[in-house]
Protein backbone atom coordinates (compact mmCIF):
# COMPACT_ATOMS: atom_id res chain seq x y z
CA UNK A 1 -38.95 5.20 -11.54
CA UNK A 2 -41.67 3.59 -12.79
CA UNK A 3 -43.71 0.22 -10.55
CA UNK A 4 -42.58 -1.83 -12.41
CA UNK A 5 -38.79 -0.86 -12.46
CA UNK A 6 -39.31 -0.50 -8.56
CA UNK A 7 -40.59 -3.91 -7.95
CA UNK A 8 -37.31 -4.73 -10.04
CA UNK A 9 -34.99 -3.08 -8.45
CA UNK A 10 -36.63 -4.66 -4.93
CA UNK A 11 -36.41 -8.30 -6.40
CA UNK A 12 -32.61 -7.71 -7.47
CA UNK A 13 -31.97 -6.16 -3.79
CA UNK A 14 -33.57 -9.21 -2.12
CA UNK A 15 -31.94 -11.59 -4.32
CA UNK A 16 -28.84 -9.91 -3.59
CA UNK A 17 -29.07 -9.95 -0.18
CA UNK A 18 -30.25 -13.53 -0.24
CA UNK A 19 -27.02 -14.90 -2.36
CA UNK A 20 -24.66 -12.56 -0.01
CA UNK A 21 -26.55 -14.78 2.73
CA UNK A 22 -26.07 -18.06 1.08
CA UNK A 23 -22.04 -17.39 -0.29
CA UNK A 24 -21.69 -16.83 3.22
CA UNK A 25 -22.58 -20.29 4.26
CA UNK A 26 -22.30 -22.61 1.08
CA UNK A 27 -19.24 -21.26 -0.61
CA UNK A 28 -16.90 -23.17 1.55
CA UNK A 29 -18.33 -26.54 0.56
CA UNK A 30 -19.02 -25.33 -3.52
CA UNK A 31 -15.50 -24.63 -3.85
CA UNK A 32 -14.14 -27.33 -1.84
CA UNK A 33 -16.74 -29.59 -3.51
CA UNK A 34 -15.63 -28.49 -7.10
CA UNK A 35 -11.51 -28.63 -6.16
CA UNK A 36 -11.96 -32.38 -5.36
CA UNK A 37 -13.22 -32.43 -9.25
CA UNK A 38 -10.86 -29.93 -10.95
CA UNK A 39 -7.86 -30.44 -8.55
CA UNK A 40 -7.20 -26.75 -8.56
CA UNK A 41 -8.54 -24.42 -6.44
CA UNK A 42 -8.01 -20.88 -7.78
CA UNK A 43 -10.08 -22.40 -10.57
CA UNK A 44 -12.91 -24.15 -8.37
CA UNK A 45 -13.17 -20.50 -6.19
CA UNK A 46 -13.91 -19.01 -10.22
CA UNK A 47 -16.23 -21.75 -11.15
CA UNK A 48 -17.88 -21.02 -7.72
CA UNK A 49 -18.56 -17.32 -8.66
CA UNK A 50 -19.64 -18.20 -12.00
CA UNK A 51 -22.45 -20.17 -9.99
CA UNK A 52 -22.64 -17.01 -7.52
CA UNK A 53 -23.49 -14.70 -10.40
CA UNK A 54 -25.63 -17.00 -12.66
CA UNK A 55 -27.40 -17.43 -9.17
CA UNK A 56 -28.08 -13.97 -8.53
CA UNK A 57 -29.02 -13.19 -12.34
CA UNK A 58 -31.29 -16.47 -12.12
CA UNK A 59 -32.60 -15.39 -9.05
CA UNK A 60 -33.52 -11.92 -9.57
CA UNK A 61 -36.41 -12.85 -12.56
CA UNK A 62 -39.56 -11.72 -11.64
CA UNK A 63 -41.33 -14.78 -10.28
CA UNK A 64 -38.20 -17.15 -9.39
CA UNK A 65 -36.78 -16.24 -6.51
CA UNK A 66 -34.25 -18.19 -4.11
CA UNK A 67 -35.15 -21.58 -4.33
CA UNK A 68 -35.35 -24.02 -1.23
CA UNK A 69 -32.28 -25.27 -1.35
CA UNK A 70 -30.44 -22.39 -2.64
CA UNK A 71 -27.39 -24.59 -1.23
CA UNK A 72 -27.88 -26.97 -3.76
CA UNK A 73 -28.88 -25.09 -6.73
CA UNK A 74 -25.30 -23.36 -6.24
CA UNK A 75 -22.91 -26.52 -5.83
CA UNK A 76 -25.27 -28.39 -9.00
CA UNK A 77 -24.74 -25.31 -11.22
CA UNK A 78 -20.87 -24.82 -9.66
CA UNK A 79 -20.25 -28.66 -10.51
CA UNK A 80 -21.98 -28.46 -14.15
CA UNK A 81 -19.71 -25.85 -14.96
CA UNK A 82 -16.40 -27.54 -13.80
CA UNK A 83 -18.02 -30.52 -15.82
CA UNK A 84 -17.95 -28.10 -19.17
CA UNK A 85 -14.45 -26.66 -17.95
CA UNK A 86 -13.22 -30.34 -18.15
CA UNK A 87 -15.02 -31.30 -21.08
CA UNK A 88 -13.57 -28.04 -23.25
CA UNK A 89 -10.18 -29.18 -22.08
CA UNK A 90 -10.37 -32.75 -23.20
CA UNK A 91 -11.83 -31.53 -26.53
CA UNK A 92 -8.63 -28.60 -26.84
CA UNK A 93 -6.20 -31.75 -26.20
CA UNK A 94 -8.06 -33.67 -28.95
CA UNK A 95 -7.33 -30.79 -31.10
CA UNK A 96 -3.38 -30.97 -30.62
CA UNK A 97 -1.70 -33.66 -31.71
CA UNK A 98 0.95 -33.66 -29.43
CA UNK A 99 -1.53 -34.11 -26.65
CA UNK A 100 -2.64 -38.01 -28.35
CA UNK A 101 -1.19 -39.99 -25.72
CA UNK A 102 -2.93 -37.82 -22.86
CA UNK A 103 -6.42 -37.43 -24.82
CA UNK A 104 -7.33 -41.45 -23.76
CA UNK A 105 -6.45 -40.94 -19.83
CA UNK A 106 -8.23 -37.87 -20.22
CA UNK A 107 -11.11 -39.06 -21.80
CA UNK A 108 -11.27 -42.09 -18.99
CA UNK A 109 -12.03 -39.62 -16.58
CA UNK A 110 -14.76 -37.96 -18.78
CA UNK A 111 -17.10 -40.96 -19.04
CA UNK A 112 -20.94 -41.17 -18.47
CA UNK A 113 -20.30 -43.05 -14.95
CA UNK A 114 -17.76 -39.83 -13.95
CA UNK A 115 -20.09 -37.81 -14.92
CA UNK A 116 -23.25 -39.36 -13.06
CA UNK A 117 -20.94 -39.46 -9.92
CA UNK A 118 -19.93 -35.52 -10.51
CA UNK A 119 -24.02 -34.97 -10.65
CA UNK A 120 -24.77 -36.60 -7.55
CA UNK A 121 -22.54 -34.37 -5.37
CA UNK A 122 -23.27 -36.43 -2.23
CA UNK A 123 -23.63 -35.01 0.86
CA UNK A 124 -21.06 -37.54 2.66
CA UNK A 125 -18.25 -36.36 0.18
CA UNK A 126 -18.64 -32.76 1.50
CA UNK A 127 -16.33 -33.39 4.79
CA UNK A 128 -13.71 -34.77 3.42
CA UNK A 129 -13.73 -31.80 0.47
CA UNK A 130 -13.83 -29.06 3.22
CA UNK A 131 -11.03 -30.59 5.07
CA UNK A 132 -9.32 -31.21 2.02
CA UNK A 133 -9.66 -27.45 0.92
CA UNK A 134 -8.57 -26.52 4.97
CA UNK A 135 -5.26 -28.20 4.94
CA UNK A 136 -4.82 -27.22 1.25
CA UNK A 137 -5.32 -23.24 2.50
CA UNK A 138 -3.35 -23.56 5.34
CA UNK A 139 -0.14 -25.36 3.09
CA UNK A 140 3.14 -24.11 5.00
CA UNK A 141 4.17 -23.86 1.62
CA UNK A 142 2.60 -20.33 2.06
CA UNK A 143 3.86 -17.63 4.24
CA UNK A 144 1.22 -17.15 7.72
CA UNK A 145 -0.38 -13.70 6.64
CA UNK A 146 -0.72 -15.57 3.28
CA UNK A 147 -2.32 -18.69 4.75
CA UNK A 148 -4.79 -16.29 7.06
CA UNK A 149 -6.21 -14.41 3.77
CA UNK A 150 -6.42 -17.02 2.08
CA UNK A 151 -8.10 -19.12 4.72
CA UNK A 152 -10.65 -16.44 5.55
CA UNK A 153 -11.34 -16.31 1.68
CA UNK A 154 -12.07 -19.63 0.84
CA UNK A 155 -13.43 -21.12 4.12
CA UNK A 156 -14.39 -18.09 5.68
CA UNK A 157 -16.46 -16.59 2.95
CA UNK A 158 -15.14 -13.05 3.29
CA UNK A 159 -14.78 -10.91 0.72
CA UNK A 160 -11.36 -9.46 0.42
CA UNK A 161 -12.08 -5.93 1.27
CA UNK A 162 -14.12 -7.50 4.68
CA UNK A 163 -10.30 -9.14 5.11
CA UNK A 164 -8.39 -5.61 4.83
CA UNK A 165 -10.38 -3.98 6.87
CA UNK A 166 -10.29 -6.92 9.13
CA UNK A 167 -5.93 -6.71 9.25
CA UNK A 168 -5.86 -2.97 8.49
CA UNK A 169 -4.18 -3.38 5.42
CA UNK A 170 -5.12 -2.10 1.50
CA UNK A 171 -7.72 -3.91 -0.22
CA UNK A 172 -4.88 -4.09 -2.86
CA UNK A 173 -2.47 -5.57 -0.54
CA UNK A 174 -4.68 -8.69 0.15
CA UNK A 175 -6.24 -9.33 -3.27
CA UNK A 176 -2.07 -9.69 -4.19
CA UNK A 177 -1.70 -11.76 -1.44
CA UNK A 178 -4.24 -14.27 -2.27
CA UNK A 179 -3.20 -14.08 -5.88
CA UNK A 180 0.36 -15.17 -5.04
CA UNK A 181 -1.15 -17.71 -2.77
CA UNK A 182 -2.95 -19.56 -5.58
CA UNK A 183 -0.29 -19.29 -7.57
CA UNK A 184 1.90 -20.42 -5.28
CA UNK A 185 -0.06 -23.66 -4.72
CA UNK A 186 -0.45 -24.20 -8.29
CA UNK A 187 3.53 -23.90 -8.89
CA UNK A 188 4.23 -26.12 -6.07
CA UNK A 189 1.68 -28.38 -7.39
CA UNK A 190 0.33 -29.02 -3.70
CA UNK A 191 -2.19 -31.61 -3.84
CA UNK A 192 -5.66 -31.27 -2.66
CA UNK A 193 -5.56 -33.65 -0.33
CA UNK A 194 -5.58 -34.32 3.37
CA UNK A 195 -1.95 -35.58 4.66
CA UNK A 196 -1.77 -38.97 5.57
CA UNK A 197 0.03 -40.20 9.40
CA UNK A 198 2.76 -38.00 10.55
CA UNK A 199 2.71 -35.72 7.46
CA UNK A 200 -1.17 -34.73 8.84
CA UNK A 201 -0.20 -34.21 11.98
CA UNK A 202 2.72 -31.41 10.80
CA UNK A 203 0.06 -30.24 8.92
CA UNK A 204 -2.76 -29.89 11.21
CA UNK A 205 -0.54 -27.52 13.22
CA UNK A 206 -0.25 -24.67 10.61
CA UNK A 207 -4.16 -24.96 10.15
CA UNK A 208 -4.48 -24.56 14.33
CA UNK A 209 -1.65 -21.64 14.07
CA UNK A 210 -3.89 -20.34 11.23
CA UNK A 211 -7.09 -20.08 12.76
CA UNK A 212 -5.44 -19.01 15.98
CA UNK A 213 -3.81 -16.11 14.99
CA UNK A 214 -7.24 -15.05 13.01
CA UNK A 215 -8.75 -15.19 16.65
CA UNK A 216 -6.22 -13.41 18.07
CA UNK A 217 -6.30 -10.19 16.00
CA UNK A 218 -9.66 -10.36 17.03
CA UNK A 219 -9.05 -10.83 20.63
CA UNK A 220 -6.17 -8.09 20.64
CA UNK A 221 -6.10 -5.70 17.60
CA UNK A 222 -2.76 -5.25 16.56
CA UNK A 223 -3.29 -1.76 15.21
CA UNK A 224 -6.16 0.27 14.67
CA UNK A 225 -8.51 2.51 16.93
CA UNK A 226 -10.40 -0.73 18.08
CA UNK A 227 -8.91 -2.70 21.05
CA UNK A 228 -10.93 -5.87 19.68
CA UNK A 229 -12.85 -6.84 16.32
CA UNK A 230 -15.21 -9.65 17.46
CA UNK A 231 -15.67 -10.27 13.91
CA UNK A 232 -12.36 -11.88 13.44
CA UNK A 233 -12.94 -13.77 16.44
CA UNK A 234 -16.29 -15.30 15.25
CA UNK A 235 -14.70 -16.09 12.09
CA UNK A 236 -11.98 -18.11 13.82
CA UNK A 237 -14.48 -19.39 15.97
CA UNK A 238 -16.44 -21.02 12.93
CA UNK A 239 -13.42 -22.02 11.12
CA UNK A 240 -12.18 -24.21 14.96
CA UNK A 241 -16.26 -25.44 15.33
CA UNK A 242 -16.15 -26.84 11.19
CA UNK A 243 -12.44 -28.22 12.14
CA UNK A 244 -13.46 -30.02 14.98
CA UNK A 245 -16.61 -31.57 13.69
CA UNK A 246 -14.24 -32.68 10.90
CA UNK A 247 -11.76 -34.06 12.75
CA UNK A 248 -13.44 -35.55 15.89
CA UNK A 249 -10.67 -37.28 17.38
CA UNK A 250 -7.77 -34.54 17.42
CA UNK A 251 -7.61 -33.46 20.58
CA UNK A 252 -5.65 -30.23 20.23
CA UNK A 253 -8.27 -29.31 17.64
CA UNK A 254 -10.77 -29.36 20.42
CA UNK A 255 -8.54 -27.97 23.04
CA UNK A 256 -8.07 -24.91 20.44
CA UNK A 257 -11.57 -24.09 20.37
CA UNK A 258 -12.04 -24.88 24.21
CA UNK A 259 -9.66 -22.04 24.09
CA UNK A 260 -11.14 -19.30 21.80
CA UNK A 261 -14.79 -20.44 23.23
CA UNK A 262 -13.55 -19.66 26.45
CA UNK A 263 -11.56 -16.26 25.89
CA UNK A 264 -14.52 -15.62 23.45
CA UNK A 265 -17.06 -15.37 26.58
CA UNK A 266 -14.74 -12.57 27.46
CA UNK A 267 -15.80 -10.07 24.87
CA UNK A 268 -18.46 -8.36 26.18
CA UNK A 269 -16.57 -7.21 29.66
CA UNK A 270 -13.16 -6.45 27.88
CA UNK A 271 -14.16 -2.99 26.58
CA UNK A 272 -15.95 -0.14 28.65
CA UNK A 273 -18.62 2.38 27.11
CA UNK A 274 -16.35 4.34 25.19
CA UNK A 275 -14.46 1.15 24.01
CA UNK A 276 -11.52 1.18 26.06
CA UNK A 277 -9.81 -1.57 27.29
CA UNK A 278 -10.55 -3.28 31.56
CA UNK A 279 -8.15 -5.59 32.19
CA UNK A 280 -9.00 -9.50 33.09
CA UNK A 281 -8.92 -8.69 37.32
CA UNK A 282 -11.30 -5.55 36.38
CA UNK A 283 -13.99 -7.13 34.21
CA UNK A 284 -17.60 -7.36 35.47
CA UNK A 285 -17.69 -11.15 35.73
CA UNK A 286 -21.38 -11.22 35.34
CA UNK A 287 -21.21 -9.71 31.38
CA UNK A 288 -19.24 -13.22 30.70
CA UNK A 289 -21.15 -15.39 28.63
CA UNK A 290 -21.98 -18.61 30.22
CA UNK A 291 -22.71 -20.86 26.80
CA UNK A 292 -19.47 -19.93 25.54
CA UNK A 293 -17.99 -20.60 28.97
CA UNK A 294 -19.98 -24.52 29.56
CA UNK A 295 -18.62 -24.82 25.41
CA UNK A 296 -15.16 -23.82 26.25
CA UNK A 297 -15.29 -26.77 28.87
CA UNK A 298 -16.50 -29.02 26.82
CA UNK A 299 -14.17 -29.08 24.50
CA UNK A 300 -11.41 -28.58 26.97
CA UNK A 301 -12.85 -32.14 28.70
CA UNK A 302 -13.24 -33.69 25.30
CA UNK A 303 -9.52 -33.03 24.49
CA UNK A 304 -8.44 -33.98 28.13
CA UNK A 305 -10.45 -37.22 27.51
CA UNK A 306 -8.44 -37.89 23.83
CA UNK A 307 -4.93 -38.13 26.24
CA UNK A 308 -4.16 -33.65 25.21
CA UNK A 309 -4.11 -32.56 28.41
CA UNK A 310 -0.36 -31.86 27.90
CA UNK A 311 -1.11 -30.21 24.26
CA UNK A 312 -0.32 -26.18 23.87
CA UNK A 313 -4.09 -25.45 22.82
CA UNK A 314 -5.20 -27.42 25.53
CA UNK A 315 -2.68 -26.30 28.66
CA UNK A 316 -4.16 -22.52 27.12
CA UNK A 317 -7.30 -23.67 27.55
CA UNK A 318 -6.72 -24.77 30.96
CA UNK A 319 -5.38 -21.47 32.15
CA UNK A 320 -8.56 -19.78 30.68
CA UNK A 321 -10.87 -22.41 32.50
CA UNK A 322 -8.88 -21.26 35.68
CA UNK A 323 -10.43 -18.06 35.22
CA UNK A 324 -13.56 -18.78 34.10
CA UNK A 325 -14.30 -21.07 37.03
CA UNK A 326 -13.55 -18.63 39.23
CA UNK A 327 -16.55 -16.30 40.29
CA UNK A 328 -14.07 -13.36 41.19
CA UNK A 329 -10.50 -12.02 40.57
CA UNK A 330 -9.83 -12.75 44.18
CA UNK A 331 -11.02 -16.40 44.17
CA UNK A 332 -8.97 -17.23 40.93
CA UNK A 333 -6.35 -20.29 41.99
CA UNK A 334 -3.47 -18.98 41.08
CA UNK A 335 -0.90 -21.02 42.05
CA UNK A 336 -2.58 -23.63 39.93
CA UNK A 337 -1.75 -21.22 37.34
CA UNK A 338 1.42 -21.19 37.82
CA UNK A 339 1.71 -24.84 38.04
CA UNK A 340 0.09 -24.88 34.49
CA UNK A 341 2.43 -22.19 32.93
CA UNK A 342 5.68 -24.21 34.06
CA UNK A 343 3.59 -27.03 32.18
CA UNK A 344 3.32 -24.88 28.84
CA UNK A 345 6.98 -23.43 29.22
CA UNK A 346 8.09 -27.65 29.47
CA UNK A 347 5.87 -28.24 26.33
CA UNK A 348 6.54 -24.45 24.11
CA UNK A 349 9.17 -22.74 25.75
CA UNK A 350 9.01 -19.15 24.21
CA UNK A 351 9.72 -16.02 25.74
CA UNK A 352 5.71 -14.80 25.58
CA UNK A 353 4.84 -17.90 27.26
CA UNK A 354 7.93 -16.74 30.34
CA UNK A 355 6.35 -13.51 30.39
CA UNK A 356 2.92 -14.18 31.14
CA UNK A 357 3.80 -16.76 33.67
CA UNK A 358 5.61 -13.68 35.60
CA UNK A 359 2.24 -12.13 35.61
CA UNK A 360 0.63 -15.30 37.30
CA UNK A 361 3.77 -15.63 40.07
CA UNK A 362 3.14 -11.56 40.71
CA UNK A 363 -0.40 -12.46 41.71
CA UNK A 364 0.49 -15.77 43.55
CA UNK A 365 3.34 -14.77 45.42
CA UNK A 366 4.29 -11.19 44.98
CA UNK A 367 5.46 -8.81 42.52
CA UNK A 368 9.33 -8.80 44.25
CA UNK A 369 9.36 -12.44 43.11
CA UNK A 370 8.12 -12.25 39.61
CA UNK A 371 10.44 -8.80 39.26
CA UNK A 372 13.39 -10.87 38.34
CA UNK A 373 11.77 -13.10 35.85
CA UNK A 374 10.47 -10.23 33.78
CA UNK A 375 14.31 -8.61 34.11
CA UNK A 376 15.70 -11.60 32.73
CA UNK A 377 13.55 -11.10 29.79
CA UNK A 378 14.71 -7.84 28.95
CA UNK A 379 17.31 -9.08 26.37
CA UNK A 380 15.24 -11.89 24.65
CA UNK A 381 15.18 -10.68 20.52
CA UNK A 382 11.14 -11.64 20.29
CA UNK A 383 10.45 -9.36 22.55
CA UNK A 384 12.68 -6.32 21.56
CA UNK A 385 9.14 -4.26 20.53
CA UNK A 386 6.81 -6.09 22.38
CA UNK A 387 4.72 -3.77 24.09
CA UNK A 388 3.30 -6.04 27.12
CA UNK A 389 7.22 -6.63 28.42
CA UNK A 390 7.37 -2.77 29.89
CA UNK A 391 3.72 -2.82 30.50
CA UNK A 392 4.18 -5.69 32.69
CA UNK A 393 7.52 -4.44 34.38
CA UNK A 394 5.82 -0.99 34.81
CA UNK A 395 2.62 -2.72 36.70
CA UNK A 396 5.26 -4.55 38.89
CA UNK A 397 7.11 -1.62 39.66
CA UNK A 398 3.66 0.14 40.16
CA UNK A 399 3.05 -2.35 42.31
CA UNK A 400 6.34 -1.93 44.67
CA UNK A 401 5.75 1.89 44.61
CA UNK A 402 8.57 2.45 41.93
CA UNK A 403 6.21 5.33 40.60
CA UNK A 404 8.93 6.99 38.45
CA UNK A 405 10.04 4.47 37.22
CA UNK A 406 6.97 2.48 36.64
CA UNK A 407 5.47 5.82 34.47
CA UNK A 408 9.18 5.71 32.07
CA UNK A 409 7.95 1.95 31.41
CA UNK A 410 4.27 2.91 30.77
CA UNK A 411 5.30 5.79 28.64
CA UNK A 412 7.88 2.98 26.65
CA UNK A 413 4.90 0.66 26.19
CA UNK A 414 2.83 3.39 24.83
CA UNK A 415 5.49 4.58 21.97
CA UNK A 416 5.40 0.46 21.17
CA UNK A 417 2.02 -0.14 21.23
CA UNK A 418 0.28 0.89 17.16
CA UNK A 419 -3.01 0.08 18.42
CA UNK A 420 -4.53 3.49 19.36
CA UNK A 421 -6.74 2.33 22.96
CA UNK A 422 -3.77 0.36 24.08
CA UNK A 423 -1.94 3.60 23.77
CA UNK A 424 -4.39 5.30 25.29
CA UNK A 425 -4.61 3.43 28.36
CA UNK A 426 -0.72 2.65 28.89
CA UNK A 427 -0.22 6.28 28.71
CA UNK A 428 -3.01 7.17 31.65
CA UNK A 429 -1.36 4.19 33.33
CA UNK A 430 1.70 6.48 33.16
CA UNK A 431 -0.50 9.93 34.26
CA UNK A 432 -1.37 8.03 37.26
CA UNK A 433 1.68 6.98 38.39
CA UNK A 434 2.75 11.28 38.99
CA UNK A 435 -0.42 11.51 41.21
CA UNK A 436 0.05 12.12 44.74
């Protein structure tokens, strides 16, 4: 290869890796930006990539390079195009006669002062177009996994083989899925919008469920050889941070985040050397990170303060706090604990919710009196291949020095479990429980 081809080839790379940089961070607000102007948003993501690839073709020239604002020169270019999608358009209705009645609306919306206030792209707008394209992702017109990809796409910035790895699923499987979801919003003709009153409010909870479950398989891979993928979790962390700078005075927004901020500062102790999992009374308190931890209460105090103390985010939130104030298992208030998960099973009752308040009535006042609770759950549907319900009963029978039949349970949560270090350490938990 010749010097000059090399100090090509080096230019393209650094452009490359410059644009990757930039998507990462702008592409959220180009798209939502040029969706408020073409009211679609499978077309504004492909007017966005145009801009993405003239960017890195402009970019790459010997002597350019990325420009200051690289920002900028993405969302003008992005916008410019939408403006010569919408122009071709009015010009093909022109064409059709059919089309005369339409051609003068459409033409009022192509005039010099539209396209002056297309041009300016002003930074104020660029909220309101990112929540608009968050509520818009998040439509419960679309089914959950469907919201999440498409969610992680758009606002997210991932690329959709970053989001099968991320779920463990195809790269095929999630480009269909985000196919269907455009199309899905297009034939429902959802508009990109954000709800007004009550409708918001309905709303606002399948964007929290959204970014929640993101953070969850995060927290707790479902499947996989990985017990966590702190990935997921800082993408659902960024996602809750934008949300609640959008939407200041939501208080379960903040008391989500106080909640994956908090569990967040968890990461570090959850996993030993060789990746497998320690369990909350086991971690080394002093691996806990203490920004994410004074963030977490924060927000937790900031929702408190906007009357959500009694909201499921925030009463979550509150349980982690209880544990993150505490500077050792044995100092963690667990009665208080309790008291908090009667408060979440009075505000979403769900079996999960029952289970893991046996957990926090085993460590306040016995495993003989949470025992019965966990028994009682042995017939509830949601929970039918739920690998924590025999993990749980076998720790409590563990506990009252049921050993046989603590190891059957452990062995039963094992064959439930598909994520490969859960299985792993349910089925030691079972080796132990033969040991004399």
């Amino acid at each position: 290869m010749s010097g000059r081809a090399s100090e090509q080839s080096a230019a393209d790379d650094a452009a490359r890796r410059a644009i990757d940089a930039v998507w990462r961070i702008e592409s959220a607000k180009v798209i939502a930006s040029v969706a408020r102007v073409v009211r679609d948003v499978a077309l504004a993501e492909e007017l966005a990539q145009d801009a993405f690839v003239a960017a890195l073709e402009h970019w790459s020239q010997p002597g350019v390079g990325v420009p200051d604002r690289p920002g900028a020169w993405l969302m003008t270019t992005a916008k410019n195009k939408a403006l010569d999608r919408l122009r071709q358009h009015a010009l093909h209705a022109r064409k059709h006669e059919e089309y005369g009645r339409d051609l003068d609306a459409q033409e009022a919306h192509i005039t010099p002062d539209f396209v002056d206030a297309l041009d300016a792209a002003r930074e104020d707008d660029i909220g309101d177009d990112l929540l608009r394209l968050i509520f818009t992702a998040c439509h419960p017109v679309l089914s959950v996994d469907a919201r999440a990809a498409l969610t992680l796409r758009l606002i997210g910035g991932l690329t959709t083989d970053e989001i099968a790895r991320a779920f463990l699923v195809p790269e095929p499987t999630i480009a269909q899925r985000i196919v269907r979801a455009k199309r899905t919003l297009s034939a429902a003709r959802v508009p990109f919008e954000v709800p007004k009153a009550d409708a918001r409010v309905a709303r606002l909870g399948s964007v929290l469920e959204v970014i929640y479950l993101i953070f969850n398989e995060g927290y707790s891979a479902t499947a996989g050889d990985d017990w966590m993928r702190p990935g997921l979790c800082e993408d659902a962390l960024r996602l809750g941070r934008i949300l609640a700078e959008l939407t200041p005075d939501e208080s379960e927004v903040h008391g989500l985040v106080a909640l994956m901020e908090i569990q967040a500062s968890r990461t570090k102790a959850r996993v030993d050397r060789e990746g497998r999992p320690v369990l909350l009374p086991d971690q080394d308190r002093s691996r806990w990170d203490p920004l994410l931890i004074r963030r977490g209460l924060a927000a937790l105090e900031r929702s408190e303060a906007l009357g959500g103390a009694r909201g499921v985010y925030a009463l979550q939130a509150a349980l982690a706090a209880c544990h993150a104030r505490a500077p050792s298992a044995a100092d963690t208030d667990w009665p208080m604990i309790v008291a908090l998960y009667d408060a979440l099973m009075q505000t979403a009752p769900t079996p999960v919710v029952e289970l893991n308040r046996a957990v926090a009535v085993s460590m306040a006042y016995g495993p003989d009196a949470a025992l019965p609770i966990v028994d009682a759950l042995s017939g509830a549907p949601a929970l039918k291949s739920y690998h924590w319900l025999p993990s749980v009963r076998a720790d409590l029978l563990a506990k009252l020095g049921r050993k046989d039949e603590a190891r059957a349970e452990f062995e039963r949560a094992a064959a439930l479990t598909r994520n490969g270090r859960e299985r792993e350490f349910l089925l030691g938990r079972a080796g132990e429980m033969g040991r004399v």
